[in-house]
Structure formats: C-alpha cells, structure tokens
C-alpha atoms as a PDB file:
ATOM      1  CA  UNK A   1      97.405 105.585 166.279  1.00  0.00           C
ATOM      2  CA  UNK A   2      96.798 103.078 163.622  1.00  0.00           C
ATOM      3  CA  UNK A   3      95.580 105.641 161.478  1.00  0.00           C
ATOM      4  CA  UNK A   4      98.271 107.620 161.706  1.00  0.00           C
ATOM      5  CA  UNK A   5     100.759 104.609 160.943  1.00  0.00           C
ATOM      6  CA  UNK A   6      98.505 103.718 158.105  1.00  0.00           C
ATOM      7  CA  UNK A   7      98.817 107.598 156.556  1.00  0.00           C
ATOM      8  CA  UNK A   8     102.521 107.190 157.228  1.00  0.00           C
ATOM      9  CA  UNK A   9     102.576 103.991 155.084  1.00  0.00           C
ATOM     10  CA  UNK A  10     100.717 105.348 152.249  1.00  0.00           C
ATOM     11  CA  UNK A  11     102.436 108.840 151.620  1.00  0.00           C
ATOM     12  CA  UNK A  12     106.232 106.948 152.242  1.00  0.00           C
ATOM     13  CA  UNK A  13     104.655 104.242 149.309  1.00  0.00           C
ATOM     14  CA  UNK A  14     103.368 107.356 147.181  1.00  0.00           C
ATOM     15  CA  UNK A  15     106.762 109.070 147.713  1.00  0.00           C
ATOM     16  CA  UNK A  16     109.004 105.944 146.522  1.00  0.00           C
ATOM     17  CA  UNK A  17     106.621 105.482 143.516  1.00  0.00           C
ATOM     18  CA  UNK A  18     106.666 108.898 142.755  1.00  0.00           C
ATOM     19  CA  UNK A  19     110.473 108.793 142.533  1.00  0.00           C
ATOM     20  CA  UNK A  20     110.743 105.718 140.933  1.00  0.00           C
ATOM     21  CA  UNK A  21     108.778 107.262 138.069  1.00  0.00           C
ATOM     22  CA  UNK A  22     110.345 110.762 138.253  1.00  0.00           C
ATOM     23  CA  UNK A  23     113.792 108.501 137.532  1.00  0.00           C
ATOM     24  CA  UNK A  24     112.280 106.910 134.613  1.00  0.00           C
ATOM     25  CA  UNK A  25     111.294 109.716 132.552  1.00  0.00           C
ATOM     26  CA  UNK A  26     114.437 111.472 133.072  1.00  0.00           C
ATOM     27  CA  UNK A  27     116.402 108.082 132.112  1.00  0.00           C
ATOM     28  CA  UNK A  28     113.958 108.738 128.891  1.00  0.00           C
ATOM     29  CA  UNK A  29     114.290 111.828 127.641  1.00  0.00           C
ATOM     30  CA  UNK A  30     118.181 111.483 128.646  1.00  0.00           C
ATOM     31  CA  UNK A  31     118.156 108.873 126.145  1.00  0.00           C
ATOM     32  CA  UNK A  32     116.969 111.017 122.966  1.00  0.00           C
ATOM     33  CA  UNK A  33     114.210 110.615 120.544  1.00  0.00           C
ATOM     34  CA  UNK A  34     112.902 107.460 119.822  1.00  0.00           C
ATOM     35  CA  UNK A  35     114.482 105.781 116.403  1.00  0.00           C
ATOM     36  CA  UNK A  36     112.956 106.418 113.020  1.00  0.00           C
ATOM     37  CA  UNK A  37     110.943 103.584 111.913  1.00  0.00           C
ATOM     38  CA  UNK A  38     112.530 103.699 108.604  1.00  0.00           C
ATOM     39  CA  UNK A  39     108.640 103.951 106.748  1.00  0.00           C
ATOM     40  CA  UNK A  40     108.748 105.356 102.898  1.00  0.00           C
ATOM     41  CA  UNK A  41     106.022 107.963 103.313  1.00  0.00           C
ATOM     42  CA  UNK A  42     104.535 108.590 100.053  1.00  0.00           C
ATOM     43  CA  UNK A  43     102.625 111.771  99.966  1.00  0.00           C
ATOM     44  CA  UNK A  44     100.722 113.506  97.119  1.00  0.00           C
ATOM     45  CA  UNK A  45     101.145 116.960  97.073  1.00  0.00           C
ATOM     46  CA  UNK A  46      99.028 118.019  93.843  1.00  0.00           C
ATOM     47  CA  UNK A  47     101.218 120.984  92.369  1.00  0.00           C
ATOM     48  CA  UNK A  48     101.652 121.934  88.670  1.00  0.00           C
ATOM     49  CA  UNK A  49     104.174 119.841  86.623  1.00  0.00           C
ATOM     50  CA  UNK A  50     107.239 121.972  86.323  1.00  0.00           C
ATOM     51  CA  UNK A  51     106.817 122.458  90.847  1.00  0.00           C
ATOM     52  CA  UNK A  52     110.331 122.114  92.255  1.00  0.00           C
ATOM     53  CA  UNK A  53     111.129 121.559  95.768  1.00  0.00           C
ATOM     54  CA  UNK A  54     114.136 123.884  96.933  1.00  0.00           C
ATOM     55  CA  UNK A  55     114.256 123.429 100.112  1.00  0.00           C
ATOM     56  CA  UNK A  56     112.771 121.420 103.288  1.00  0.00           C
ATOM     57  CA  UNK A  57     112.527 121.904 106.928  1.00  0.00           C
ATOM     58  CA  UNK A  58     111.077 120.761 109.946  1.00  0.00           C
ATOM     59  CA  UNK A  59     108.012 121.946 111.716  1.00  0.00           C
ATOM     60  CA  UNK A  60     108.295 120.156 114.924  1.00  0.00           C
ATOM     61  CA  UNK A  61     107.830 116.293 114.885  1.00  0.00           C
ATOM     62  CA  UNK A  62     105.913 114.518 112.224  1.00  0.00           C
ATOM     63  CA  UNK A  63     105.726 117.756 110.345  1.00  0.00           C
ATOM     64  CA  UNK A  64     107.755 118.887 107.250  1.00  0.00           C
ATOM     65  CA  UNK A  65     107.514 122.385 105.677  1.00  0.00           C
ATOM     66  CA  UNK A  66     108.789 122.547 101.493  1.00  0.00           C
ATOM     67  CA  UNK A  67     109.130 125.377  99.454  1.00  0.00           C
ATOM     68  CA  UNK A  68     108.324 124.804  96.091  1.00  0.00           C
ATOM     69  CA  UNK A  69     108.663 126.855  93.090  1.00  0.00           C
ATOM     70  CA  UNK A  70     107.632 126.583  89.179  1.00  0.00           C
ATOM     71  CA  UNK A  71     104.693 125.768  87.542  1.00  0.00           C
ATOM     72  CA  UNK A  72     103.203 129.086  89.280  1.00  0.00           C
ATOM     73  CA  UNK A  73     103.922 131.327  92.179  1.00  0.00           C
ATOM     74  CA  UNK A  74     106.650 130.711  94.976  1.00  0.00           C
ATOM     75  CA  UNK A  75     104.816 128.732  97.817  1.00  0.00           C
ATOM     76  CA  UNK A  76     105.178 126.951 101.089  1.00  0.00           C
ATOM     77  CA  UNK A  77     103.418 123.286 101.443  1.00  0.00           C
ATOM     78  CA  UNK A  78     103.184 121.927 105.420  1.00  0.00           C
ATOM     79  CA  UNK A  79     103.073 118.406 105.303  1.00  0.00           C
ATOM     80  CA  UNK A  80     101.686 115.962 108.032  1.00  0.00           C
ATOM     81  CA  UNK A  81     103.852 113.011 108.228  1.00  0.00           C
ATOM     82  CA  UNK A  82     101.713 110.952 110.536  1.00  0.00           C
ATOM     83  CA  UNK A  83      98.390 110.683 107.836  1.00  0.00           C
ATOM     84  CA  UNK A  84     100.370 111.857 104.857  1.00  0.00           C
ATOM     85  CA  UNK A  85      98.378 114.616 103.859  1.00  0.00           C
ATOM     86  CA  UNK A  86      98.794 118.410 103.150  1.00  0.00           C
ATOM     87  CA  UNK A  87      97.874 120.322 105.906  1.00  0.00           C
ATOM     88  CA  UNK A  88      98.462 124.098 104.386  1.00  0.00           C
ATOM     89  CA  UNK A  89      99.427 125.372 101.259  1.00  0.00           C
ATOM     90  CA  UNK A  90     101.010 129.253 101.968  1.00  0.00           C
ATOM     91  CA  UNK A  91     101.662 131.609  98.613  1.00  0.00           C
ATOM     92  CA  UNK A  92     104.492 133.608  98.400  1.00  0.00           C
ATOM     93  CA  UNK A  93     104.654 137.044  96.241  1.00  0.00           C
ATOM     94  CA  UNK A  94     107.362 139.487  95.725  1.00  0.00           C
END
C-alpha cells in the first residue's frame, strides 16, 4: 500500500511540474521574439569595388541573404549574423 501511495505522489508531482512548465513556454512564445540587442555587426564581405547591394532578406534567424550586383556577375551572398562571416557566395547568370 505504501508503494502504491508513494507512485501516486510522484506521477501527481510529475504531472503539476509538467504543467507548470507546459504554461511557461506557451507564456514564451506568446510573448514574441526576444528583443534585438541593438549590436553594429560589421561584416566583410570581399566583393569587387563597384558591388552594390539591391536588395536584402532574411534566411531564418541570425541569417541575412544580399544580392549584389557590379563589379562582376549578379550574385547572392548568405551571411551569418551570429560569427559575422560569409557562409555562401551563389552566382547568378542570365
């Protein structure tokens, strides 16, 4: 009998713990993404002088994609934001 009170215990302390943390992540993500730290991120991207960027989007967090043109053939630089670096350089042609 006592083991069966002390399984009884246990599982009702799992299941208010479980709960309890369920509640908190959805309070979380409710909330939204955490705030920019406001960082300058300086990054080098080693193109040709006359390189242009035209336009920029987002590849998922801490990634940036830019297309750049001039100063050689259209192209498409992925940029990690986290270490600053260039993590693929994609060519274009027509």
């Amino acid at each position: 009998m006592r083991t069966l009170k002390a399984i009884t215990v246990i599982m009702a302390v799992l299941i208010i713990v479980g709960t309890v943390t369920l509640a908190v992540l959805i309070a979380k993500r409710l909330a939204g993404p955490p705030a920019a730290s406001g960082e300058a991120i300086a990054v080098r991207l080693d193109e040709p002088p006359a390189s242009e960027i035209v336009a920029i989007a987002s590849e998922g967090p801490g990634q940036l994609a830019l297309l750049l043109h001039g100063g050689g053939p259209d192209r498409v630089v992925v940029v990690d934001l986290a270490s600053g670096g260039v993590r693929a350089r994609i060519g274009l042609s027509r």
